[in-house]
Protein backbone atom coordinates (compact mmCIF):
# COMPACT_ATOMS: atom_id res chain seq x y z
CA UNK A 1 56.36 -40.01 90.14
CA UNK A 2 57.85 -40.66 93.54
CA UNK A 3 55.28 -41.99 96.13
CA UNK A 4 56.71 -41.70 99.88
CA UNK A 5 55.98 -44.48 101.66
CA UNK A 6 55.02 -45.03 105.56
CA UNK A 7 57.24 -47.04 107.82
CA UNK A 8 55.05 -49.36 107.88
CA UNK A 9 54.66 -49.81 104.03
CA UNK A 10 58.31 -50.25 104.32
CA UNK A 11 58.45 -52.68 106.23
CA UNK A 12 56.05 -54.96 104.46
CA UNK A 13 58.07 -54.24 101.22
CA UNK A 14 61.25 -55.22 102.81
CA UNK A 15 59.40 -58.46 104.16
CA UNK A 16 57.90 -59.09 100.68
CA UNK A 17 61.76 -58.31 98.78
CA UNK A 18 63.31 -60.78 100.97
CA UNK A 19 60.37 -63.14 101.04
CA UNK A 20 61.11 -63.61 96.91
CA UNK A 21 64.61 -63.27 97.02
CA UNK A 22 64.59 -66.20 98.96
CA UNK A 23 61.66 -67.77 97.00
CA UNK A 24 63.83 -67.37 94.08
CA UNK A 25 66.72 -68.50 95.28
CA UNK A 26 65.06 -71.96 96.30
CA UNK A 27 64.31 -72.69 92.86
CA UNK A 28 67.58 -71.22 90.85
CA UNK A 29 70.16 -72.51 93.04
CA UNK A 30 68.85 -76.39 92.93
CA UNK A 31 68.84 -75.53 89.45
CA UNK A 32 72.35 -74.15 88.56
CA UNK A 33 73.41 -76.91 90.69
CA UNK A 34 72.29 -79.96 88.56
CA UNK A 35 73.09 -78.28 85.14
CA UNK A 36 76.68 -78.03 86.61
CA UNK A 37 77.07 -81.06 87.69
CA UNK A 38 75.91 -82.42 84.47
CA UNK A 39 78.80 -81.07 83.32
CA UNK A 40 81.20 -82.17 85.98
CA UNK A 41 84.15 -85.07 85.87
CA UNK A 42 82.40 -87.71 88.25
CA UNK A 43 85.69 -88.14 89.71
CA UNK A 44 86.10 -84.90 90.96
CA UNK A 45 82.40 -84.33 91.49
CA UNK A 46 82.48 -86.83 94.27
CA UNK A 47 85.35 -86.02 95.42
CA UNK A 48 85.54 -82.46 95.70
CA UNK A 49 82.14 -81.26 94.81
CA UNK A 50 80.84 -79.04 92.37
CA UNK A 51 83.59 -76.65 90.57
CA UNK A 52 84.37 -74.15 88.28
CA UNK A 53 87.36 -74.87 87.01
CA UNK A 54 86.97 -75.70 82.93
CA UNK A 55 89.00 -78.49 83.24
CA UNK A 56 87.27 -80.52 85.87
CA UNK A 57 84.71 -80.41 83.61
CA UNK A 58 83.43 -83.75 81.24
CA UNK A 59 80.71 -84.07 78.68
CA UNK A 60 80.68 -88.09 79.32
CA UNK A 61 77.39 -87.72 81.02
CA UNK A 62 75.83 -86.13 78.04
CA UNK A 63 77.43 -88.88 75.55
CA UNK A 64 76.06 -91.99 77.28
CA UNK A 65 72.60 -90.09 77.68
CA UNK A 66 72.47 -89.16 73.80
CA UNK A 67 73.92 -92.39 72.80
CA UNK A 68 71.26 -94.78 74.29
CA UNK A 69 68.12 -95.88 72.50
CA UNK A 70 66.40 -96.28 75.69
CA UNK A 71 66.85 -92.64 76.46
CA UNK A 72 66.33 -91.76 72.98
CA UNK A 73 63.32 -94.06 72.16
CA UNK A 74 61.76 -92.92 75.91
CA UNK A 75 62.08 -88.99 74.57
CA UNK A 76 60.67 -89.77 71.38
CA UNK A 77 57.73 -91.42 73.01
CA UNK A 78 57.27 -88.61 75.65
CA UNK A 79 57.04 -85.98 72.98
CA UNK A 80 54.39 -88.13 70.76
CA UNK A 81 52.82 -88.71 74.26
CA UNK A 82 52.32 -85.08 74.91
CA UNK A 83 51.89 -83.97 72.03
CA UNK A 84 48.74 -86.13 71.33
CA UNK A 85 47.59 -85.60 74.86
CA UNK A 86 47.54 -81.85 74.66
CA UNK A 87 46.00 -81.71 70.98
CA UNK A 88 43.31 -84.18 72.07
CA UNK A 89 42.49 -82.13 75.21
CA UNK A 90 42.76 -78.74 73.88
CA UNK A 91 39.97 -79.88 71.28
CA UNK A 92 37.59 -81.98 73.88
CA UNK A 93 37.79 -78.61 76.38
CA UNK A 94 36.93 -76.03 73.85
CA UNK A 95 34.00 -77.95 72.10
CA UNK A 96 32.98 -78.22 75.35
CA UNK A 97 33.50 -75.21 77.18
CA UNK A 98 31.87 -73.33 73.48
CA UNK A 99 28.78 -75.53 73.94
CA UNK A 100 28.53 -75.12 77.69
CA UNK A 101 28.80 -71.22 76.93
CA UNK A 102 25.41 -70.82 75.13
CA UNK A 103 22.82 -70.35 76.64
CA UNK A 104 20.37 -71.66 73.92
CA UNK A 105 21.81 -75.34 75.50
CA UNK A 106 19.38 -77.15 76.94
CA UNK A 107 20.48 -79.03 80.19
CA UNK A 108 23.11 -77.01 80.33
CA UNK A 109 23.12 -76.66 84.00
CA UNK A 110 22.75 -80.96 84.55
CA UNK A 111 25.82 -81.14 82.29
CA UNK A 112 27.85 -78.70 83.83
CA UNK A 113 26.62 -80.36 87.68
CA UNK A 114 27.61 -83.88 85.92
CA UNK A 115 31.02 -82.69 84.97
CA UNK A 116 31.71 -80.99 88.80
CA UNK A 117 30.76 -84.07 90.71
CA UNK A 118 33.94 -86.02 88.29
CA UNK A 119 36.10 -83.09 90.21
CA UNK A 120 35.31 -84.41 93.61
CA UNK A 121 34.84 -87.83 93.49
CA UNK A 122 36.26 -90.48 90.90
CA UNK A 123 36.21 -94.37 90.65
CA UNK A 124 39.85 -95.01 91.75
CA UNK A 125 43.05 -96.81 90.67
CA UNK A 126 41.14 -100.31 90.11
CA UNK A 127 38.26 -99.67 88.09
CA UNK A 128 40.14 -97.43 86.16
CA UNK A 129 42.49 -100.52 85.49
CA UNK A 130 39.56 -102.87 84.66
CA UNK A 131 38.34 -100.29 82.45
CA UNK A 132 41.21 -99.49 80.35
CA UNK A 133 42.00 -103.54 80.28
CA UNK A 134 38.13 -104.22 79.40
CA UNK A 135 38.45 -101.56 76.17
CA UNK A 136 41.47 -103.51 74.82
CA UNK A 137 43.80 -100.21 75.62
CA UNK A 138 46.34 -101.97 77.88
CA UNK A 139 50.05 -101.95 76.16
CA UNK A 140 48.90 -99.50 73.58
CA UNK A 141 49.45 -95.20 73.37
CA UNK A 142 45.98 -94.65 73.65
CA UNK A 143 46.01 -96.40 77.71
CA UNK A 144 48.48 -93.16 78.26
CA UNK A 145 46.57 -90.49 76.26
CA UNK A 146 43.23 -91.40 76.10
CA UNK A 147 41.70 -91.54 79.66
CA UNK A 148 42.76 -88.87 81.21
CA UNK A 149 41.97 -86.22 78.24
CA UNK A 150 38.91 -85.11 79.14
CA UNK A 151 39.59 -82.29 82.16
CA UNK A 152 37.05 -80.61 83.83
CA UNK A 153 39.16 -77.36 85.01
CA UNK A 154 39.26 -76.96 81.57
CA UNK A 155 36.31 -77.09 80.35
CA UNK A 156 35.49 -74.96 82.91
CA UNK A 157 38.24 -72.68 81.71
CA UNK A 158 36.91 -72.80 78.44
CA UNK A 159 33.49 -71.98 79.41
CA UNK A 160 34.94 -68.84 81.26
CA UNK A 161 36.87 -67.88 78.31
CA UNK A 162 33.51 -68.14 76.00
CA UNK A 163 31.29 -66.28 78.22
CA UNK A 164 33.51 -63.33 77.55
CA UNK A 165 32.86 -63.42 73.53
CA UNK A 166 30.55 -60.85 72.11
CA UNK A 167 27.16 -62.26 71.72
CA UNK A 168 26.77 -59.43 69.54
CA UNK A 169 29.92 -61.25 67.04
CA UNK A 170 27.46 -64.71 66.48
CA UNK A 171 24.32 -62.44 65.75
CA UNK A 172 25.98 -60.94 63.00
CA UNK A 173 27.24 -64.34 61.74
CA UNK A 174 23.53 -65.79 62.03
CA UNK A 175 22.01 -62.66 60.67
CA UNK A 176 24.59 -63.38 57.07
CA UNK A 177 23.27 -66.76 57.59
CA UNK A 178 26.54 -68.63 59.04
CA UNK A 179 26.05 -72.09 60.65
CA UNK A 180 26.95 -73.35 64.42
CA UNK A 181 30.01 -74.68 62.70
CA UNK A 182 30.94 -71.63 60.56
CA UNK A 183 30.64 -69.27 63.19
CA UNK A 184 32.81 -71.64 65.96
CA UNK A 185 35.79 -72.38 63.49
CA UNK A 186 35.64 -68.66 61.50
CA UNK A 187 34.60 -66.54 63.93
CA UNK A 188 35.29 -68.16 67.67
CA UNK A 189 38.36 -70.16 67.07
CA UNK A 190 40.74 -67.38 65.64
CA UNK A 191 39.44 -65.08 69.05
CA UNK A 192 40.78 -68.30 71.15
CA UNK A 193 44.48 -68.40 70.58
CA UNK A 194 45.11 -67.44 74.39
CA UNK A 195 43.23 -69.76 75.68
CA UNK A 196 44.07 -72.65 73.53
CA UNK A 197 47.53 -71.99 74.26
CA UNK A 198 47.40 -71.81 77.40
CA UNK A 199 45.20 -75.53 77.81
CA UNK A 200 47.84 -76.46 75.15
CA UNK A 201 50.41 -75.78 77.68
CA UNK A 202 48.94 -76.76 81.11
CA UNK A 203 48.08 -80.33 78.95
CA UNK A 204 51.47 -80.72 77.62
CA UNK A 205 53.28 -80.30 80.96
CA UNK A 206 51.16 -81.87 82.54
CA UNK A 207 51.79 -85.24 80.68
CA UNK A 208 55.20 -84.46 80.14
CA UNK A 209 56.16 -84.51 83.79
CA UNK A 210 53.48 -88.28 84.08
CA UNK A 211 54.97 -91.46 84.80
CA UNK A 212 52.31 -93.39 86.87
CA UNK A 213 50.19 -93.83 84.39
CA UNK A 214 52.71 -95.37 81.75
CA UNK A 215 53.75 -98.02 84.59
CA UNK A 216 50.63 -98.62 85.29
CA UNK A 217 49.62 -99.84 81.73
CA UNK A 218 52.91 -100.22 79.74
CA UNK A 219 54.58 -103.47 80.10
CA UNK A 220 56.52 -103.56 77.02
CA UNK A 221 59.68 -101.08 77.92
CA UNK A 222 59.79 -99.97 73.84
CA UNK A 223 56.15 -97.65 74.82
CA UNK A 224 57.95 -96.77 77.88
CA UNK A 225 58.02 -92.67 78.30
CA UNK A 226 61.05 -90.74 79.29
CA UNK A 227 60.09 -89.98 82.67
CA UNK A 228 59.87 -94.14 83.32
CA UNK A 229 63.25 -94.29 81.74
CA UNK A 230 64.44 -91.14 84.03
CA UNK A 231 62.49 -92.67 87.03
CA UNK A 232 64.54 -96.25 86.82
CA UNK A 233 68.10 -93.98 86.93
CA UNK A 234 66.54 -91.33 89.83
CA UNK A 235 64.93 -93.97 91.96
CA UNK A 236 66.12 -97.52 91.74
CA UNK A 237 69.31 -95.92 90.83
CA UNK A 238 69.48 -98.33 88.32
CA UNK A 239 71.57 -97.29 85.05
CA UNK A 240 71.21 -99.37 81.78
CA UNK A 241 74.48 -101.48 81.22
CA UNK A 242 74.88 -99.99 77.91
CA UNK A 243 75.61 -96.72 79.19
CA UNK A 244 78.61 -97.85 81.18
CA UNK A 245 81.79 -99.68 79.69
CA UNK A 246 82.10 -103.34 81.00
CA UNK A 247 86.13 -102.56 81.69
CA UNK A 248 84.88 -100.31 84.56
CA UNK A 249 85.52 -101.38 87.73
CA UNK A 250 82.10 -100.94 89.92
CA UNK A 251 83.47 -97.77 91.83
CA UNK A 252 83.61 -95.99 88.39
CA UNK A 253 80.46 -97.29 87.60
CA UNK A 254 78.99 -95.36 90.63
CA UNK A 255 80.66 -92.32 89.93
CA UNK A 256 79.51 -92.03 85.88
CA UNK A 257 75.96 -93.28 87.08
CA UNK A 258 75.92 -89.72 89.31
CA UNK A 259 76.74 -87.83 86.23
CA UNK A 260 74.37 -89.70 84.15
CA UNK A 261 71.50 -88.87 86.74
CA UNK A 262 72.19 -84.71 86.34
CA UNK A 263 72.59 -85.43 82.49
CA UNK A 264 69.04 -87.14 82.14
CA UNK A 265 67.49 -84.27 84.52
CA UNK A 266 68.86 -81.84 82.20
CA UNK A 267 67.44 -83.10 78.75
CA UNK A 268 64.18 -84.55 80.35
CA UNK A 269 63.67 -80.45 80.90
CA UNK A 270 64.95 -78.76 77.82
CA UNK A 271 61.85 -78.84 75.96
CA UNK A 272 59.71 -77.22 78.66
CA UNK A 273 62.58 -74.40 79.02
CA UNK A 274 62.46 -73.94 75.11
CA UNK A 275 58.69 -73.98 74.53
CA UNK A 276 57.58 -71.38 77.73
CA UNK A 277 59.45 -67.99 76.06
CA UNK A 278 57.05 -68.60 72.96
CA UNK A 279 53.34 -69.57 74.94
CA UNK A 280 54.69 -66.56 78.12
CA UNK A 281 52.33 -63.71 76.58
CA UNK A 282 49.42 -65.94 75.12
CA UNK A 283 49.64 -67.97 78.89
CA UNK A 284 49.06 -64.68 81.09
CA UNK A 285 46.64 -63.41 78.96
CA UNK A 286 44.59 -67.08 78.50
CA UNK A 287 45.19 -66.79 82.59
CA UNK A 288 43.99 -63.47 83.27
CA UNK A 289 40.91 -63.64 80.85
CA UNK A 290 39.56 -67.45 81.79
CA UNK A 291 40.06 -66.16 85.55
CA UNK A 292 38.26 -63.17 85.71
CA UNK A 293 35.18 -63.17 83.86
């Protein structure tokens, strides 16, 4: 069905067209222009710029990058890092969003008033320090996964996401004479795939992309996260010896450590690129639902 539009409407739509367009193109271009680089000779890269000529192109980037145990022991730990974070906070925010959701919970309001005022207001970078050093966590996984696990948007989420399960579903359960437990992991949990998915996801990102906190209490470089390896190359612009022949003279050296930056970018993202095709559907609908209930 055709709907005819005002000038005005047209307008706005025009406004709002090239408004994404350009939206868009902020994000693909930067984009396109590191994975091609990546790919570039570092010679010519720095020379002449990017090109698209096949034979100014080089994999040597990719080599050193998939050759080095600090890049490869740094994605290792990143993956076991997020993993861990986003199982551990996926199961803290729905136990606590499922309990926050019934109304049969006493104090349910004082812990759900408790939980806002840690939104607002926090005990800073020292305490937090002393803390994790006073519980022995310092130089250990657990400094990196552990303290920041429990999220209030989450829960909150959660909670949201709860509200919107049939009360009618439990009474049924109790009435056949299901427990708490039953009815959460047989009934509840299989109805919570969007939401879990999409906590699953915001967790896992959200740790992948971290770095502060694994400088902050990692001192051994072997516990050391991708992202601290990636920051050393992007920042102090400081590439590990072992990536770069010692014949090289120091101008070559500058010119593979370029390529070597795009190269890291590039593999630091490909799991995030892989995994959001698979969580897209169950991460609008996990969205949509926890937001408008």
């Amino acid at each position: 069905m055709f709907i005819k539009h005002s000038r005005l409407d047209r307008v706005i739509l025009m406004l709002n067209s090239t408004f994404l367009i350009l939206a868009v193109l902020m994000v693909v271009l930067p984009l396109i222009y590191v994975v091609i680089a990546s790919f570039m000779d570092p010679s010519v890269l720095l020379s002449q710029g990017l090109s698209f000529n096949i034979s100014d192109w080089s994999l040597e980037g990719y080599k050193k990058i998939l050759t080095n145990p600090a890049m490869i022991r740094g994605f290792g730990n990143a993956v076991f890092y997020a993993a861990s974070f986003a199982i551990l906070t996926v199961m803290v925010s729905i136990c606590a969003g499922y309990a926050l959701s019934d109304d049969r919970l006493k104090g349910r309001s004082l812990f759900m008033t408790l939980f806002l005022i840690t939104m607002f207001f926090g005990g800073g970078l020292v305490p937090t320090y002393l803390l994790v050093k006073n519980l022995g966590l310092l130089n250990t996984v657990w400094a990196v996964i552990i303290p920041g696990a429990v999220n209030v948007w989450n829960i909150i989420l959660s909670r949201t996401f709860f509200k919107g399960v049939p009360k009618e579903l439990r009474e049924a359960a109790n009435v056949d004479g299901a427990s708490e437990m039953k009815i959460f992991l047989s009934i509840v949990l299989p109805l919570s795939k969007p939401i879990i998915f999409v906590l699953a996801l915001y967790a896992f990102v959200g740790q992948w992309n971290s770095y502060f906190d694994a400088m902050i209490y990692l001192d051994n470089p072997s516990l050391h996260p991708l992202q601290l390896v990636l920051r050393s190359i992007l920042i102090q612009n400081q590439v590990d010896p072992s990536m770069i022949s010692d014949q090289l003279a120091m101008a070559e050296m500058k010119k593979l450590s370029e390529i070597i930056k795009y190269a890291a970018i590039v593999v630091s993202s490909l799991p995030l690129l892989v995994m959001y095709p698979f969580f897209q559907k169950y991460f609008e609908k996990g969205v949509m639902v926890g937001s408008l209930k």
